[in-house]
C-alpha atoms as a PDB file:
ATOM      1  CA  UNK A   1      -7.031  12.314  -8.538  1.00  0.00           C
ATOM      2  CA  UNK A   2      -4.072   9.922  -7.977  1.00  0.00           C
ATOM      3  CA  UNK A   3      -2.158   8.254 -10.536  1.00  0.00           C
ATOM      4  CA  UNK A   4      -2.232   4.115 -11.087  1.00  0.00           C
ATOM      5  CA  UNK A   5       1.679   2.765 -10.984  1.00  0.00           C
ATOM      6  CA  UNK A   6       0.931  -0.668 -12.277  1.00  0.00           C
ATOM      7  CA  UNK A   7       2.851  -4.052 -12.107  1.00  0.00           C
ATOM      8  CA  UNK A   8       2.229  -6.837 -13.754  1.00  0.00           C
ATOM      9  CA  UNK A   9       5.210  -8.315 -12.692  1.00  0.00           C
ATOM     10  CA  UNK A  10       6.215 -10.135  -9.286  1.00  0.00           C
ATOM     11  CA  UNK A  11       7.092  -7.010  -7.142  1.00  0.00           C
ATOM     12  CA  UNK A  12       9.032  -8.701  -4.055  1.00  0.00           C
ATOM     13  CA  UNK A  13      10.840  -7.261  -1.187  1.00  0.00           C
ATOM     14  CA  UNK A  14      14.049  -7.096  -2.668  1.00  0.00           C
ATOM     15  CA  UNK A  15      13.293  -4.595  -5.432  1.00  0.00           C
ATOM     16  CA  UNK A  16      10.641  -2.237  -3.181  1.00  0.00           C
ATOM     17  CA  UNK A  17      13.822  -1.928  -0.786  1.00  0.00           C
ATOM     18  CA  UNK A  18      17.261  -3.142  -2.242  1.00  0.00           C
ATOM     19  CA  UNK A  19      19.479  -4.776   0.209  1.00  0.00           C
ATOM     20  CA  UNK A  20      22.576  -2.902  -0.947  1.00  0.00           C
ATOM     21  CA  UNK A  21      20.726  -0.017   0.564  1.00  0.00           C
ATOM     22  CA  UNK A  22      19.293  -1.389   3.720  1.00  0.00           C
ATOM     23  CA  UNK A  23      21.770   0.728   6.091  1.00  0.00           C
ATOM     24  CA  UNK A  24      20.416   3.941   4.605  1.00  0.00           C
ATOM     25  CA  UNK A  25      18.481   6.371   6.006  1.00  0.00           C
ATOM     26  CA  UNK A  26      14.632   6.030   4.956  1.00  0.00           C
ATOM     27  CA  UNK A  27      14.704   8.691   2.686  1.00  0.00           C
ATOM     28  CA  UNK A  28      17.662   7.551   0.881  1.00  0.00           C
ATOM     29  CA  UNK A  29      16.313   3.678   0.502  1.00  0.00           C
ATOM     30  CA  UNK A  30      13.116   5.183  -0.910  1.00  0.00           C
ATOM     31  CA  UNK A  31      14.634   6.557  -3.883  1.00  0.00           C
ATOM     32  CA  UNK A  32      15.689   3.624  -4.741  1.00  0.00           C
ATOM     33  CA  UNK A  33      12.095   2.176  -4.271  1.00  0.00           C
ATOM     34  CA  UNK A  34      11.288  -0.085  -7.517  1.00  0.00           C
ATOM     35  CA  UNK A  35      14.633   1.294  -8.987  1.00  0.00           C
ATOM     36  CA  UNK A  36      15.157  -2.836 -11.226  1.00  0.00           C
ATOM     37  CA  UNK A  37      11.864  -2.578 -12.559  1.00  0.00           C
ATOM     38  CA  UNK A  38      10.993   1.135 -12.950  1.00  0.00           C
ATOM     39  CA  UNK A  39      14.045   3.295 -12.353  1.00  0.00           C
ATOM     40  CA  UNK A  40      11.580   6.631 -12.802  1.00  0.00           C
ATOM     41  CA  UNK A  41       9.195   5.173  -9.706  1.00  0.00           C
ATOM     42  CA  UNK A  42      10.779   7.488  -6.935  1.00  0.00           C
ATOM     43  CA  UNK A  43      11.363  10.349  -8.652  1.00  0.00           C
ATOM     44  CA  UNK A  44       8.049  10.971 -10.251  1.00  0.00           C
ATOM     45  CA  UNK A  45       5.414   9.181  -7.674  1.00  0.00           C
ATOM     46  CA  UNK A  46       3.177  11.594  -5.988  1.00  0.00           C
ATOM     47  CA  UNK A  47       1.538  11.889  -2.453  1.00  0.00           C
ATOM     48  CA  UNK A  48      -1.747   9.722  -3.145  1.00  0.00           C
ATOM     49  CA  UNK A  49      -0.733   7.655  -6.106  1.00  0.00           C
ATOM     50  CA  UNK A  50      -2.179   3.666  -6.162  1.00  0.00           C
ATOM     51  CA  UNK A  51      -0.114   1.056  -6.473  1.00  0.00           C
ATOM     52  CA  UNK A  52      -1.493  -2.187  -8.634  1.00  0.00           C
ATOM     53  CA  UNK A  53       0.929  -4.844  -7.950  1.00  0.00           C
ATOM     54  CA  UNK A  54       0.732  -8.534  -9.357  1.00  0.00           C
ATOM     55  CA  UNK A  55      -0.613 -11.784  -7.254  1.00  0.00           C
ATOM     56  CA  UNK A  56       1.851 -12.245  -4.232  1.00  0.00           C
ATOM     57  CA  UNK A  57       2.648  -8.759  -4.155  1.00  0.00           C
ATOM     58  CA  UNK A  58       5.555  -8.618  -1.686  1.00  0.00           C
ATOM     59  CA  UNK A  59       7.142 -12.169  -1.731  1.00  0.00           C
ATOM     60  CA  UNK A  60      10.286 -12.230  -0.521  1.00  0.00           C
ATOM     61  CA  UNK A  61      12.241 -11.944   2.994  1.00  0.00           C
ATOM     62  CA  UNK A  62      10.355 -10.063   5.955  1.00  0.00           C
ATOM     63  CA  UNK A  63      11.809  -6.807   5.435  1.00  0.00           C
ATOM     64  CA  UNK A  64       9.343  -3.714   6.756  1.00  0.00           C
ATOM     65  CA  UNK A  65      10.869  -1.674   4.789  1.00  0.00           C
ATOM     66  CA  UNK A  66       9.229  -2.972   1.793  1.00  0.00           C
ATOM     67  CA  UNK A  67       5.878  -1.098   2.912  1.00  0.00           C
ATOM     68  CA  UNK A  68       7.475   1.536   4.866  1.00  0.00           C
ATOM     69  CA  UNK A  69       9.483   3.522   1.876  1.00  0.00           C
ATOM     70  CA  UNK A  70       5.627   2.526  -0.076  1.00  0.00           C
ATOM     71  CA  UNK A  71       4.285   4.765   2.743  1.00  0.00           C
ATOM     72  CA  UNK A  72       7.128   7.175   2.850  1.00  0.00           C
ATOM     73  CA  UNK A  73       6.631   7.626  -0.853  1.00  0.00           C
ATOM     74  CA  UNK A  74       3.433   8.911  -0.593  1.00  0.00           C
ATOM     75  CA  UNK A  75       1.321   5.693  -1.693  1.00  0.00           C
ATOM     76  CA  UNK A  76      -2.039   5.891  -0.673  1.00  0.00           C
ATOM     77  CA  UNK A  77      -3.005   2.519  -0.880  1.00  0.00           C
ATOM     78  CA  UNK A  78      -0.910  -0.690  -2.698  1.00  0.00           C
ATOM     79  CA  UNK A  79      -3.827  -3.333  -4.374  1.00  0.00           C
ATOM     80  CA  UNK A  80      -3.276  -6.622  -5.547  1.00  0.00           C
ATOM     81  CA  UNK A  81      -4.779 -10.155  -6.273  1.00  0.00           C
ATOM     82  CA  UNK A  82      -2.735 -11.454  -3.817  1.00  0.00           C
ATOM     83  CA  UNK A  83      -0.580 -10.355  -1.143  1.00  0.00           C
ATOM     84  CA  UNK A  84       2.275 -11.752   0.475  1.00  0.00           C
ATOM     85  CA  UNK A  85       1.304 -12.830   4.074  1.00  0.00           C
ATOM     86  CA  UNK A  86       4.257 -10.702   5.700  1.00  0.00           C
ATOM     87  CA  UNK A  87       4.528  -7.908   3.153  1.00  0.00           C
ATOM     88  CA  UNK A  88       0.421  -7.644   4.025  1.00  0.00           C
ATOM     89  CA  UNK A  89       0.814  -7.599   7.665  1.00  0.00           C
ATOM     90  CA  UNK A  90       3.489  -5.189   7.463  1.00  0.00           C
ATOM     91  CA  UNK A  91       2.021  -3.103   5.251  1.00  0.00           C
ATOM     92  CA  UNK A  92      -1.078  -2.679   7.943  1.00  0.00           C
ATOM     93  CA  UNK A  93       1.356  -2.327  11.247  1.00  0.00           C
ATOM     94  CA  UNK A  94       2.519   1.153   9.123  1.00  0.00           C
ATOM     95  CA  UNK A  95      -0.890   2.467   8.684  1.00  0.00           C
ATOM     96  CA  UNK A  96      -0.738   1.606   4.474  1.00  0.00           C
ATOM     97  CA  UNK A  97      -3.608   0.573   3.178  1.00  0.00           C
ATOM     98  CA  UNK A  98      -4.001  -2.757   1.101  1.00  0.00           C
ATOM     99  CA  UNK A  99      -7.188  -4.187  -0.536  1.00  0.00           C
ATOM    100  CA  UNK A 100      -6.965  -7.252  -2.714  1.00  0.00           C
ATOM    101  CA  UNK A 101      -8.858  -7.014  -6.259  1.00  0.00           C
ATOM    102  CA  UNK A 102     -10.467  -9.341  -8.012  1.00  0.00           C
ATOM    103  CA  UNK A 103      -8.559 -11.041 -10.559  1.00  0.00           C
ATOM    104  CA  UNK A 104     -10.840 -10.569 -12.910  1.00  0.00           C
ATOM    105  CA  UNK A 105     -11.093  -6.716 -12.199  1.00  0.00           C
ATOM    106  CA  UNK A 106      -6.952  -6.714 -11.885  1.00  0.00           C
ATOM    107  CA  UNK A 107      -7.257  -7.156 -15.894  1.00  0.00           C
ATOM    108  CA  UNK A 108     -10.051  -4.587 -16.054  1.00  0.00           C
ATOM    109  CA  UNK A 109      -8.480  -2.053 -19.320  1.00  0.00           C
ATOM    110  CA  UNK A 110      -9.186   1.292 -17.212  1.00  0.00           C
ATOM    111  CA  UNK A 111      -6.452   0.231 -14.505  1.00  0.00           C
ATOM    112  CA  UNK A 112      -4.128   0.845 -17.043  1.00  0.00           C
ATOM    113  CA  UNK A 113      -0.578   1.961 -15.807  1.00  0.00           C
ATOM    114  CA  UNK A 114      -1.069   5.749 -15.341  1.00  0.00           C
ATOM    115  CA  UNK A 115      -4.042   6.167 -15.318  1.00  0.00           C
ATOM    116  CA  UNK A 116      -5.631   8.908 -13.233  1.00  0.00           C
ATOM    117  CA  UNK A 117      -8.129   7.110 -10.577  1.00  0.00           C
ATOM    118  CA  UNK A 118      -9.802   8.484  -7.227  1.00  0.00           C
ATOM    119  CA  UNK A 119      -9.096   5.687  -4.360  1.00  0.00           C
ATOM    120  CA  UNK A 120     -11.719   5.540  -1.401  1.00  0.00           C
ATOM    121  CA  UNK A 121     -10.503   3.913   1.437  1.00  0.00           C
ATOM    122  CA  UNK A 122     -13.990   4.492   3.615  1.00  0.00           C
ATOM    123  CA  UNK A 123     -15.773   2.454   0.291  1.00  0.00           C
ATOM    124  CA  UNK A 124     -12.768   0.271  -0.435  1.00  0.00           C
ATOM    125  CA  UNK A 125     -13.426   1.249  -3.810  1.00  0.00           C
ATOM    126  CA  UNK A 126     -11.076   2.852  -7.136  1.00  0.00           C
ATOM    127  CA  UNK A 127     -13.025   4.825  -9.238  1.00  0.00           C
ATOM    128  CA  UNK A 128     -11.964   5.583 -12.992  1.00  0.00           C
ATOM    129  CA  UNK A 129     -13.089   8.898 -14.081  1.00  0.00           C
ATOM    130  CA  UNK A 130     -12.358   8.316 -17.869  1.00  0.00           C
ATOM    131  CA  UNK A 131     -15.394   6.182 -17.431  1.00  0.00           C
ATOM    132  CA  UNK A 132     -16.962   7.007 -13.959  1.00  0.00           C
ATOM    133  CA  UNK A 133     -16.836   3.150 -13.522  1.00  0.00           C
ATOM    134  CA  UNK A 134     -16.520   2.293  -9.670  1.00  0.00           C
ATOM    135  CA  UNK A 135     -14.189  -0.855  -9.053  1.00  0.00           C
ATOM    136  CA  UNK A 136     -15.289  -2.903  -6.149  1.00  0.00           C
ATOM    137  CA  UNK A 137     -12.025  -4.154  -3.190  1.00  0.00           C
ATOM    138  CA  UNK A 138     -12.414  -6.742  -0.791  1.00  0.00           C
ATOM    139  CA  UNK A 139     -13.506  -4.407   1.867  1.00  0.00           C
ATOM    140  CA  UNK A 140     -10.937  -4.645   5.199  1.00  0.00           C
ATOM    141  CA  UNK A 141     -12.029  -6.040   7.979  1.00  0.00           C
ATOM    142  CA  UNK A 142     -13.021  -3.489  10.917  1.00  0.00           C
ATOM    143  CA  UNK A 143      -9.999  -3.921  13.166  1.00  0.00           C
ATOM    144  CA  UNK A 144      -7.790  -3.883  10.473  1.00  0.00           C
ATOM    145  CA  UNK A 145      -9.511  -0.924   9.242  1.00  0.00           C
ATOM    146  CA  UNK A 146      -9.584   1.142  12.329  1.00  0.00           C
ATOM    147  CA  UNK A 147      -5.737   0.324  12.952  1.00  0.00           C
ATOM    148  CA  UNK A 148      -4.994   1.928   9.751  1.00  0.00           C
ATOM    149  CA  UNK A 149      -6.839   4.740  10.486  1.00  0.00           C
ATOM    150  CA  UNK A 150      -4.923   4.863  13.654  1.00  0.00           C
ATOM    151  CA  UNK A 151      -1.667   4.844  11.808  1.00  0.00           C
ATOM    152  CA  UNK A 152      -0.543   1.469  12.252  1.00  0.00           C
ATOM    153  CA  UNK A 153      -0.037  -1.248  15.164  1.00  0.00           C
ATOM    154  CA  UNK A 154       1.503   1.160  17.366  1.00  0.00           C
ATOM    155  CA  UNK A 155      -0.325   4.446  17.108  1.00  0.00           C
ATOM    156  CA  UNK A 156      -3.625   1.776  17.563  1.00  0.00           C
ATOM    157  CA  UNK A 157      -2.337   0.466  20.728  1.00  0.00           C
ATOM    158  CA  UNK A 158      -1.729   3.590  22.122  1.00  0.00           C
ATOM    159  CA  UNK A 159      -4.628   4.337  21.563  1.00  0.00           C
ATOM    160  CA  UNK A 160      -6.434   1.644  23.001  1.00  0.00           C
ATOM    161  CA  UNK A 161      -4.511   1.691  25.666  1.00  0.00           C
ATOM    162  CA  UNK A 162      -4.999   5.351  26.460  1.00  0.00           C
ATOM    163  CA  UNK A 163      -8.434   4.790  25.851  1.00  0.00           C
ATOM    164  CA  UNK A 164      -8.621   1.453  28.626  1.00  0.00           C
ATOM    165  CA  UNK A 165      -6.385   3.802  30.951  1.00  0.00           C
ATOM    166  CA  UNK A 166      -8.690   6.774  30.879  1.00  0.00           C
ATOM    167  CA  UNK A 167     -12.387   4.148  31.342  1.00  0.00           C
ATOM    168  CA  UNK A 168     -10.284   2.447  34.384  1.00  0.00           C
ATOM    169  CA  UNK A 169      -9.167   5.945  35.834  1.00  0.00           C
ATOM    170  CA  UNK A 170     -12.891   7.597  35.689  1.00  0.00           C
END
């Protein structure tokens, strides 16, 4: 089980990855991850934890590092109403998963913040085991799906490539 870190405030870009602390390592700019709105975010998130952001999770400038110290982290998926159109595509060129809830679901009382939940990425689906109720995502489409699985943009190219490379050679 995984825990839910929720926001119901706009998360941007800014306060996933400060700019003070842009020159720092990875590791270093992750514990500062979320550091305006929930100073206890880096130091208590856990490998697997769900993120439930706000509509337009993301906004801000086109920083990677917004999803990348997410990832680093341990996040195992970030959900949302709403995404950012950079902070989305970013997000998926790292291998992180993000499915957009309905907004009438985002409001749903068991995705209260810390709750314990079980995230399926095959079924795009949170379940709450207070309950046993079974949340619905907007499923990903298939390319976007496999390049997660794949690890992001790069590790999927690679892949494909390897894959055309190997078909061409035989």
């Amino acid at each position: 089980m995984a825990r839910l870190w929720r926001f119901d405030e706009t998360i941007d870009t800014d306060v996933l990855a400060p700019g003070k602390y842009m020159k720092s390592p990875l590791a270093e700019l992750a514990m500062h991850c979320l550091e305006a709105v929930r100073p206890e975010f880096a130091g208590n998130v856990r490998p697997g934890d769900v993120m439930l952001g706000a509509p337009n999770m993301g906004v801000g400038s086109s920083r990677e590092q917004a999803a990348e110290v997410l990832k680093h982290l341990g996040i195992s998926a970030v959900i949302a109403p709403s995404f950012a159109g950079i902070f989305y595509r970013n997000a998926i060129n790292l291998g992180l998963p993000v499915f957009t809830i309905d907004a009438g679901l985002h409001a749903h009382p068991g995705l209260m913040d810390g709750a314990e939940v079980t995230f399926d990425f095959d079924s795009a689906s949170v379940t709450l085991p207070a309950s046993g109720e079974v949340l619905s995502l907007e499923p990903l489409p298939d390319f976007l799906r496999d390049m997660i699985l794949d690890g992001g943009l790069i590790p999927h190219l690679e892949k494909r490539f390897q894959t055309t490379a190997a078909a061409e050679g035989a």
